[in-house]
Protein backbone atom coordinates (compact mmCIF):
# COMPACT_ATOMS: atom_id res chain seq x y z
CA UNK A 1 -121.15 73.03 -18.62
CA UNK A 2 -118.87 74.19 -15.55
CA UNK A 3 -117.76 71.45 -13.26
CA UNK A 4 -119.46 71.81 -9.56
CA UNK A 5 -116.70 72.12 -7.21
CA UNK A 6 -116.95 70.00 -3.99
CA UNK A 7 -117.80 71.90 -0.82
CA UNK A 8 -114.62 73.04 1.23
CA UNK A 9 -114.05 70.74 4.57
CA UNK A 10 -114.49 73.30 7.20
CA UNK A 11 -112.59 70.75 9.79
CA UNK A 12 -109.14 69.81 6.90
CA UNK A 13 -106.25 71.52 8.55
CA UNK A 14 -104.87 74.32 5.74
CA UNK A 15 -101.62 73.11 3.78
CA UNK A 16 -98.49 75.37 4.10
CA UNK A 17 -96.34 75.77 0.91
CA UNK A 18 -93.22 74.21 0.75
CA UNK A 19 -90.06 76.13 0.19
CA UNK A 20 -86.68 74.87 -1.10
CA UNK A 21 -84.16 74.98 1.75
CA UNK A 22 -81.19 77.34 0.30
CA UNK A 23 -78.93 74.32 1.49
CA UNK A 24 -80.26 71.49 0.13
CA UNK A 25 -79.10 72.26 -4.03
CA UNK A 26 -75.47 72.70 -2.80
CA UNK A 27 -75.53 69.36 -0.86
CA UNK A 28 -76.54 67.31 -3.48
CA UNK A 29 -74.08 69.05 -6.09
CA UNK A 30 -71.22 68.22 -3.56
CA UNK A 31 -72.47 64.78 -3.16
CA UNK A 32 -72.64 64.25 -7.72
CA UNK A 33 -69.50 65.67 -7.73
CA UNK A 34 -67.49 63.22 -4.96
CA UNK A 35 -69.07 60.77 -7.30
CA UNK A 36 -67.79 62.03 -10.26
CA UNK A 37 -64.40 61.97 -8.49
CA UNK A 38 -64.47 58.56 -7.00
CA UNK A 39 -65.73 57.27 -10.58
CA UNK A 40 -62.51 58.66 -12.10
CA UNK A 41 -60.28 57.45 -9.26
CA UNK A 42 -61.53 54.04 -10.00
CA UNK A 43 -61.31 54.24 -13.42
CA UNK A 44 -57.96 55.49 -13.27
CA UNK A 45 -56.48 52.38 -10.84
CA UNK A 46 -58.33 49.85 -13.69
CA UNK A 47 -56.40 51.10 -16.21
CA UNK A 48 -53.16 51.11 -14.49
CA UNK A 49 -53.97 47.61 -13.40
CA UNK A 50 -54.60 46.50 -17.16
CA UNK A 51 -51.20 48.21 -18.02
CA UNK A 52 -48.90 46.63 -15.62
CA UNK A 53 -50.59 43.33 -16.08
CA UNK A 54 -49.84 43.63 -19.76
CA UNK A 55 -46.19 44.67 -19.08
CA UNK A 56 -45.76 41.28 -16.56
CA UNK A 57 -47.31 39.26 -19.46
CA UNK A 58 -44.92 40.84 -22.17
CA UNK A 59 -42.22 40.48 -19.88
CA UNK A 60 -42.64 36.50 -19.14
CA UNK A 61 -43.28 35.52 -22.59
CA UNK A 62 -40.20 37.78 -23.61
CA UNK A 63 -37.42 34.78 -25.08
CA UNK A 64 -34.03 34.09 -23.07
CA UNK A 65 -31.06 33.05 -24.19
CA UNK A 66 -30.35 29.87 -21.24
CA UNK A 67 -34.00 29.72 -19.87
CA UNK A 68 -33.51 30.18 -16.06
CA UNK A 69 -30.98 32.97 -15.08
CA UNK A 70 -27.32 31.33 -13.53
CA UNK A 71 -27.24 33.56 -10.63
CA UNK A 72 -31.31 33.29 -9.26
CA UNK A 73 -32.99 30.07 -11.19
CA UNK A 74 -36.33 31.86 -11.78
CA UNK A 75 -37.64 31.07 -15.21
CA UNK A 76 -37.87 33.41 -17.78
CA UNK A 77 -35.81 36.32 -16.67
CA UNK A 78 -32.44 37.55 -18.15
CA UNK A 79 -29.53 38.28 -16.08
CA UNK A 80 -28.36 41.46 -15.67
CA UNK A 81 -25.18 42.62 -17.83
CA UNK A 82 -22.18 42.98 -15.94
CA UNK A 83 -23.75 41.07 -12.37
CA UNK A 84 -21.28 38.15 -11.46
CA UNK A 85 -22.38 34.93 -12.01
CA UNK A 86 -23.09 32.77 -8.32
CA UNK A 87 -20.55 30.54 -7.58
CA UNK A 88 -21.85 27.51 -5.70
CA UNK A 89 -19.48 24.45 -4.21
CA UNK A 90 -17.57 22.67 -6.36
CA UNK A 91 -19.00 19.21 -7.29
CA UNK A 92 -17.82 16.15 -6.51
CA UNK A 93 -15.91 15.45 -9.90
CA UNK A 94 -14.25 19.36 -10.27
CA UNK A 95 -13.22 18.75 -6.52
CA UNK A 96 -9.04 18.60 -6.21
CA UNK A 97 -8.34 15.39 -4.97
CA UNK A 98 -6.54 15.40 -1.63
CA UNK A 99 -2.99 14.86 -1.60
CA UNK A 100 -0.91 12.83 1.36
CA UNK A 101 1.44 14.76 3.64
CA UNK A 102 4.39 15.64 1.30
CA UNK A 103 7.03 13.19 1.80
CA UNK A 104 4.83 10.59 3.00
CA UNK A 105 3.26 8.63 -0.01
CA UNK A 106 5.99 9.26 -1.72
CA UNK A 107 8.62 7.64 0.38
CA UNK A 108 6.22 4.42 0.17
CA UNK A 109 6.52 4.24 -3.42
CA UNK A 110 9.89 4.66 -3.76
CA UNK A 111 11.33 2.85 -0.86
CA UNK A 112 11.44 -0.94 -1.71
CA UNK A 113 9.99 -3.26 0.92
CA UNK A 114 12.40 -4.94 3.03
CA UNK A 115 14.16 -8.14 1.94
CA UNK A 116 14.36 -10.81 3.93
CA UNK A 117 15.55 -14.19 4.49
CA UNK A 118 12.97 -16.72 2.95
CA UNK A 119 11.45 -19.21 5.39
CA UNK A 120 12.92 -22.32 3.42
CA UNK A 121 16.18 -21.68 5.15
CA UNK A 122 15.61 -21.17 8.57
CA UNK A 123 16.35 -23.66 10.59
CA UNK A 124 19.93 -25.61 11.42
CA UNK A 125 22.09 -27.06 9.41
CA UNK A 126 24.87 -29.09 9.54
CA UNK A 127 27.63 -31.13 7.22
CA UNK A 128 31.02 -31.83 6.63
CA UNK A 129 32.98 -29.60 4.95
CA UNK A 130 36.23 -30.28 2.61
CA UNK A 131 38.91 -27.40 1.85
CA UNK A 132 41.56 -27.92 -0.36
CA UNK A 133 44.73 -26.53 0.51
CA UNK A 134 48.18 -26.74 -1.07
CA UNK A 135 49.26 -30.00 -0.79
CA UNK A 136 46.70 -31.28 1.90
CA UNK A 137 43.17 -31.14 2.34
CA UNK A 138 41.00 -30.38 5.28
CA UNK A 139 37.69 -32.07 6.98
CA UNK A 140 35.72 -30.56 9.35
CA UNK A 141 31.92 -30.09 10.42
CA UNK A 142 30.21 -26.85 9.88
CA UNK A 143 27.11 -26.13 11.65
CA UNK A 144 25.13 -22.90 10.31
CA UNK A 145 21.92 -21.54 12.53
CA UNK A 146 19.44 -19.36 10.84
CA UNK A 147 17.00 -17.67 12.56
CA UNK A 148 15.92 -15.11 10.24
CA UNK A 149 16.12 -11.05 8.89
CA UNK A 150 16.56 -8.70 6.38
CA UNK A 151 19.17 -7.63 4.49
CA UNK A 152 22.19 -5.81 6.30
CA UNK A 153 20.90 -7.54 9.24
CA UNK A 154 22.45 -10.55 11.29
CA UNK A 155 20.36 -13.45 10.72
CA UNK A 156 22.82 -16.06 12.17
CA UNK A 157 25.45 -17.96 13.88
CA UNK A 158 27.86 -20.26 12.03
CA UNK A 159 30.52 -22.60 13.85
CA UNK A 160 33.31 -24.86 12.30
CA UNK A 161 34.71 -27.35 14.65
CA UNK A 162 38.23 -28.20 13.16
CA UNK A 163 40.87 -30.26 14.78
CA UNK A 164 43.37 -27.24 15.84
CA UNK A 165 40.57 -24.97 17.18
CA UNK A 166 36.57 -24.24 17.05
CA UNK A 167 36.28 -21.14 15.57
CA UNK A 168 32.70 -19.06 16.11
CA UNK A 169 31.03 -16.27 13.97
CA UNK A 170 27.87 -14.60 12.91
CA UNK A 171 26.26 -14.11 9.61
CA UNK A 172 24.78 -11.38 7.70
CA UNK A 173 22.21 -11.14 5.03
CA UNK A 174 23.52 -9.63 2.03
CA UNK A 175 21.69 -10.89 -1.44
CA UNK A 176 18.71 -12.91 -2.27
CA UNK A 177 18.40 -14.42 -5.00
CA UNK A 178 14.77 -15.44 -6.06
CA UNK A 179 13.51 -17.96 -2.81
CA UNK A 180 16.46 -20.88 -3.16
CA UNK A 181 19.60 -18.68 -3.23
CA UNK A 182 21.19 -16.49 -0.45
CA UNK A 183 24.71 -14.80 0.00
CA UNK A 184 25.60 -13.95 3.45
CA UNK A 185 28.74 -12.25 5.26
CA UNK A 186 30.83 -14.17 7.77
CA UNK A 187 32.43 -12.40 10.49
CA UNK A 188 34.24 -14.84 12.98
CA UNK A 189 34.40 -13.61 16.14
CA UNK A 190 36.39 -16.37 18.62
CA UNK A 191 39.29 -19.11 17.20
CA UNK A 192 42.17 -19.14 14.19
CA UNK A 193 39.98 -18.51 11.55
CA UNK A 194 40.07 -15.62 8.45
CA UNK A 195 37.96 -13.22 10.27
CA UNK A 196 35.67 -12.51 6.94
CA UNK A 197 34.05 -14.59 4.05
CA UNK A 198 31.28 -15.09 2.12
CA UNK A 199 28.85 -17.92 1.63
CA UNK A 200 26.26 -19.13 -0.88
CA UNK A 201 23.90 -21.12 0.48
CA UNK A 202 21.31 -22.99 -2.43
CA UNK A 203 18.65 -25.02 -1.35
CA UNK A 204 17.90 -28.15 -2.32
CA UNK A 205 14.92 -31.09 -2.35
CA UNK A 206 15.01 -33.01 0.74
CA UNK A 207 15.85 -30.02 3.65
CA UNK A 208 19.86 -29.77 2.28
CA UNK A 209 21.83 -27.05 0.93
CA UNK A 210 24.92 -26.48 -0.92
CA UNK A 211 27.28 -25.00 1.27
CA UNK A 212 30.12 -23.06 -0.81
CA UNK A 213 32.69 -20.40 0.88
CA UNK A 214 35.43 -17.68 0.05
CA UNK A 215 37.35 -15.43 1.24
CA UNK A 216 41.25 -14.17 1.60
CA UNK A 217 43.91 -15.92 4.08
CA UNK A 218 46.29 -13.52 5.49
CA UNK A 219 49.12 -14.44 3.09
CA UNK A 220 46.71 -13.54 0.42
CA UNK A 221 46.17 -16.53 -0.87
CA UNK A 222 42.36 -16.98 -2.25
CA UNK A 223 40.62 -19.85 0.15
CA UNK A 224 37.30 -21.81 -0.80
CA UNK A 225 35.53 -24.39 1.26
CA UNK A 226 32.80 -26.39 0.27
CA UNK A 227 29.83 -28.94 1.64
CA UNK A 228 26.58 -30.01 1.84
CA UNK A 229 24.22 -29.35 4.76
CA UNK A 230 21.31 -31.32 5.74
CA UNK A 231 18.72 -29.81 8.25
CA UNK A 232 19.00 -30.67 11.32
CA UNK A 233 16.43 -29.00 13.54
């Protein structure tokens, strides 16, 4: 049996064939290929990606000889052959120590400190002194004033009042000998007196000190006077 064919619509609006636009199959091969490009493009930047992020990783885990480099401090990466080493500021203990002015610290080591006369035998002092001389012998009071020095420097007066004359001088530090010995230089200055001498002065317990003097006369005769002080102010 033949199928019966439905009655055309006399009112349906006839269908015009379609026909491919000569345009549209070049299009859409332009568009597959830009695809095909971009696709390679992007494969091409992942792979250079994975091959520098393999050459960082090789790289860090790569062994150094002193762990951080001298010159930068980052970890893991060798110094350079040949590229001077940083020099920083010397620490604290490689610093050179700083010296004095030349001349300075070493005069102060050197140079002893001054010597002077102890404090035991300042004050005045006063006694009677006895000289022997060739068939007589002498008595007279010697008063010696200390008021203090070094050595080389006056420190004194001294005055011996004598029958025939006064006779008035100044003294000089010249040795001292531990703190209860001193040796000093007379120089008389006014009466009939040998202009210089020495005398030892020792202390003593109780404020007095042993009084003992030398020098030359002008005939050249060797003259020596002794007594013992007491402290009189």
């Amino acid at each position: 049996m033949t199928r019966q064919q439905s009655p055309t619509d006399p009112y349906a609006r006839p269908q015009r064939p379609v026909h491919p636009v000569p345009g549209d199959s070049h299009r859409t091969a332009l568009v597959v290929a830009l695809i095909g490009a971009a696709a390679t493009v992007v494969a091409a930047l992942i792979g250079l990606f994975v091959q520098l992020s393999g050459e960082v990783e090789q790289r860090g885990s790569r062994p150094t000889l002193g762990g951080a480099s001298p010159a930068s401090g980052t970890p893991g990466v060798p110094e350079e052959a040949g590229a001077p080493r940083a020099s920083g500021p010397p620490s604290a203990s490689a610093a050179p120590a700083v010296s004095a002015a030349p001349g300075v610290s070493e005069r102060a080591s050197t140079v002893p400190a001054a010597v002077g006369l102890p404090e035991e035998f300042l004050g005045r002092w006063q006694g009677y002194a006895e000289e022997a001389d060739a068939g007589r012998t002498d008595h007279y009071r010697v008063t010696v004033e200390l008021s203090g020095g070094t050595r080389r420097e006056q420190v004194g007066s001294i005055h011996y009042a004598m029958e025939s004359s006064d006779c008035y001088g100044v003294v000089t530090l010249t040795t001292v000998s531990g703190g209860d010995q001193v040796t000093l230089g007379e120089n008389i200055q006014s009466g009939n007196c040998v202009t210089n001498g020495r005398i030892t002065l020792t202390l003593n317990p109780g404020d007095t000190v042993d009084f003992a003097y030398e020098s030359t006369k002008r005939d050249g005769t060797r003259q020596s006077v002794e007594a013992g002080l007491e402290r009189v102010a």
